[in-house]
C-alpha atoms as a PDB file:
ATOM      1  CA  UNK A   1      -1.366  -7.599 -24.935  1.00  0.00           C
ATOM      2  CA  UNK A   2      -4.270  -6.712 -27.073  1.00  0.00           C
ATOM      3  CA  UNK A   3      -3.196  -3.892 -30.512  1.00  0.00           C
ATOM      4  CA  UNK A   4      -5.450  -0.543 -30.108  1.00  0.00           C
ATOM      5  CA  UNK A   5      -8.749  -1.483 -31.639  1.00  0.00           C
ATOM      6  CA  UNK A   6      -8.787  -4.866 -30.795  1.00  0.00           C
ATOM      7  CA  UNK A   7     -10.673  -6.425 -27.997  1.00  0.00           C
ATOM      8  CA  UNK A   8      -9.045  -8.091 -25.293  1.00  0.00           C
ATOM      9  CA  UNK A   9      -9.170 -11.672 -24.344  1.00  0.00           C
ATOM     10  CA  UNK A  10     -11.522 -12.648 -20.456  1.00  0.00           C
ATOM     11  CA  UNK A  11      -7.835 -13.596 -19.692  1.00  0.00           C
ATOM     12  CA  UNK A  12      -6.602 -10.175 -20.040  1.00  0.00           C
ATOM     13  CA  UNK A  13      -9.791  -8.039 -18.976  1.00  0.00           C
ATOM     14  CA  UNK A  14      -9.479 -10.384 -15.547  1.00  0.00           C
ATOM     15  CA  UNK A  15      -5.561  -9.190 -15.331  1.00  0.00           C
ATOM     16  CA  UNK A  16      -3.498 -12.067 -16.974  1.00  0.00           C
ATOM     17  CA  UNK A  17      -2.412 -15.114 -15.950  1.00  0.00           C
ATOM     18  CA  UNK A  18      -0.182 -13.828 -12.974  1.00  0.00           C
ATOM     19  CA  UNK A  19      -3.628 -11.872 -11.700  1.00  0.00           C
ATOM     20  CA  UNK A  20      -5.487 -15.633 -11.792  1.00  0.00           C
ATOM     21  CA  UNK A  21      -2.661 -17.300 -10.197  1.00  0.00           C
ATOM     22  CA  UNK A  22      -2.461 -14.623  -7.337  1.00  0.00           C
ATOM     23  CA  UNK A  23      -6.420 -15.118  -7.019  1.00  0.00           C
ATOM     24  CA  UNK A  24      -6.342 -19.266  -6.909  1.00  0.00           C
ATOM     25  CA  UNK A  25      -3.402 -19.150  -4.819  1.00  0.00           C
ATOM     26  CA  UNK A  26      -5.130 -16.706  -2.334  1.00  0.00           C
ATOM     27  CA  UNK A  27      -8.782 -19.327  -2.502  1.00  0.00           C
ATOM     28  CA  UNK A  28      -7.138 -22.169  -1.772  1.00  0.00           C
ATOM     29  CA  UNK A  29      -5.189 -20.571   1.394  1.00  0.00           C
ATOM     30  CA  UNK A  30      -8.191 -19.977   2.476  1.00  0.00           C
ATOM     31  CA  UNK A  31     -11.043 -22.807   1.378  1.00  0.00           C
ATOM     32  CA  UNK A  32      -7.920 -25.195   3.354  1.00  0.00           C
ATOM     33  CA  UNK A  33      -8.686 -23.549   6.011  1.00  0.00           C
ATOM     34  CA  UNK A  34     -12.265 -23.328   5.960  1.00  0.00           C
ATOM     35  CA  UNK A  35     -14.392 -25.654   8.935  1.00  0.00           C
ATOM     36  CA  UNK A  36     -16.417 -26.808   6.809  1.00  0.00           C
ATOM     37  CA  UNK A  37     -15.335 -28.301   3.976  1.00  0.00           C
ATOM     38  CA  UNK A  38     -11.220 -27.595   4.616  1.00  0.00           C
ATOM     39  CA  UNK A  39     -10.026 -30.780   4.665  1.00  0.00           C
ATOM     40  CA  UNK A  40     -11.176 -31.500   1.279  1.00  0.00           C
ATOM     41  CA  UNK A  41      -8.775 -28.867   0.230  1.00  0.00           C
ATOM     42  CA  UNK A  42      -5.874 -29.466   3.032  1.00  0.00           C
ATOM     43  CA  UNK A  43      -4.080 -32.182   1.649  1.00  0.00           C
ATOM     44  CA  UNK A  44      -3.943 -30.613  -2.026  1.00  0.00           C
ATOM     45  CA  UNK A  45      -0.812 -30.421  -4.205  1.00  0.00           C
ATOM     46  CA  UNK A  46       1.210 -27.352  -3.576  1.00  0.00           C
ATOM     47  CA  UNK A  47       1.114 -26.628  -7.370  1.00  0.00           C
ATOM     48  CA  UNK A  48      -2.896 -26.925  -7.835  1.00  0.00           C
ATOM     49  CA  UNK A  49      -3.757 -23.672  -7.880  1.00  0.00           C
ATOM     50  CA  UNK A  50      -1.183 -22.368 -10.644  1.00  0.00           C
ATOM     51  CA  UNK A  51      -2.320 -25.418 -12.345  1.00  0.00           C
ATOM     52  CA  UNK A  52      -5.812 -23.647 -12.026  1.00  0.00           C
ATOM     53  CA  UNK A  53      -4.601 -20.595 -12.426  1.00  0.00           C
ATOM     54  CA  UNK A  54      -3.521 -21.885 -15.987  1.00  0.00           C
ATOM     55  CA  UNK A  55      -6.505 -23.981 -16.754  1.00  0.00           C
ATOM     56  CA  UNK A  56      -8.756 -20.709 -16.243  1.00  0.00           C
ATOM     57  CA  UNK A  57      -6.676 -18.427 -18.103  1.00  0.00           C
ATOM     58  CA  UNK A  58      -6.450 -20.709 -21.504  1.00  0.00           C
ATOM     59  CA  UNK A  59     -10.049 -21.472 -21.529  1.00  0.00           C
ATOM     60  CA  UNK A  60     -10.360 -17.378 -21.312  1.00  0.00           C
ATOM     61  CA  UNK A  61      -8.265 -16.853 -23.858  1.00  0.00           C
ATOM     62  CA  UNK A  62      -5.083 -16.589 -22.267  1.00  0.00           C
ATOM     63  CA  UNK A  63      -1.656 -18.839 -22.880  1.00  0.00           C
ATOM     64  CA  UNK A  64      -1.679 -22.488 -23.566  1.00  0.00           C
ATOM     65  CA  UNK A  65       0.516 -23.158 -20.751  1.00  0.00           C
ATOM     66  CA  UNK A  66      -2.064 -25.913 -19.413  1.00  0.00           C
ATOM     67  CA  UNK A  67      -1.692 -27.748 -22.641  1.00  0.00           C
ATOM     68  CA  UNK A  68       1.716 -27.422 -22.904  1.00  0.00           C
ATOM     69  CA  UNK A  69       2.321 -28.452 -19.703  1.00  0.00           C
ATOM     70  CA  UNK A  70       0.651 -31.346 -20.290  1.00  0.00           C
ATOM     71  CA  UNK A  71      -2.539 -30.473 -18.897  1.00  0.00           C
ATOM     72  CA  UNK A  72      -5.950 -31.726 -20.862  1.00  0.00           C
ATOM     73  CA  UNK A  73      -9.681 -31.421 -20.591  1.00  0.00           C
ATOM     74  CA  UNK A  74      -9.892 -35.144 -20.180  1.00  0.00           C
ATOM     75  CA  UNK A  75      -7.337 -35.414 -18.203  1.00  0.00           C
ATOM     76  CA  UNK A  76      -8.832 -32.779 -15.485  1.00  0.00           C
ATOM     77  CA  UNK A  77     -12.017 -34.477 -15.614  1.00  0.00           C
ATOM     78  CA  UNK A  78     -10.554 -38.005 -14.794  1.00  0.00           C
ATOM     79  CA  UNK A  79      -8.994 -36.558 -11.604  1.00  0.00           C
ATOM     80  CA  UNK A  80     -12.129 -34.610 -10.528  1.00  0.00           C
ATOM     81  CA  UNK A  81     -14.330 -37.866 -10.727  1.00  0.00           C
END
C-alpha cells in the first residue's frame, strides 16, 4: 500500500496482484474456449495465468514474485518464440 501523499504503483491503481490474477484467470477461461483461436489456449498450463498475473503486476510496479519465482524476461520470451 501506497503512504498518503505518495502515488501509487499501475499495480495498485489496477487492484493488486490478486485483482490481475482474478482478471488472467477469468481471459484464459474464456480465450480456451473461444472458436476461433481456442485451441491455442486449451492445452495451456493450469498455472499460466497466475504466472501472468505476476509477470503483469511486477512490470507495473507490483511484487517481484515473477522473479523470485524464477520467472525472467528472457526466459518468457524463449517460450513465446
Amino acid at each position: 500500500m501506497t503512504e498518503p501523499n505518495e502515488i501509487p504503483s499501475l499495480c495498485e491503481w489496477m487492484g493488486g496482484q490478486a485483482r490481475l490474477s482474478a482478471l488472467f484467470a477469468a481471459f484464459y477461461r474464456r480465450v480456451a474456449r473461444d472458436p476461433v483461436i481456442g485451441q491455442v489456449f486449451a492445452t495451456m498450463d493450469v498455472h499460466h495465468a497466475q504466472k501472468v498475473a505476476a509477470f503483469v503486476a511486477q512490470v507495473f510496479g507490483g511484487p517481484p514474485s515473477y522473479t523470485e519465482r524464477g520467472g525472467s524476461h528472457a526466459a518468457m520470451i524463449a517460450r513465446h518464440m
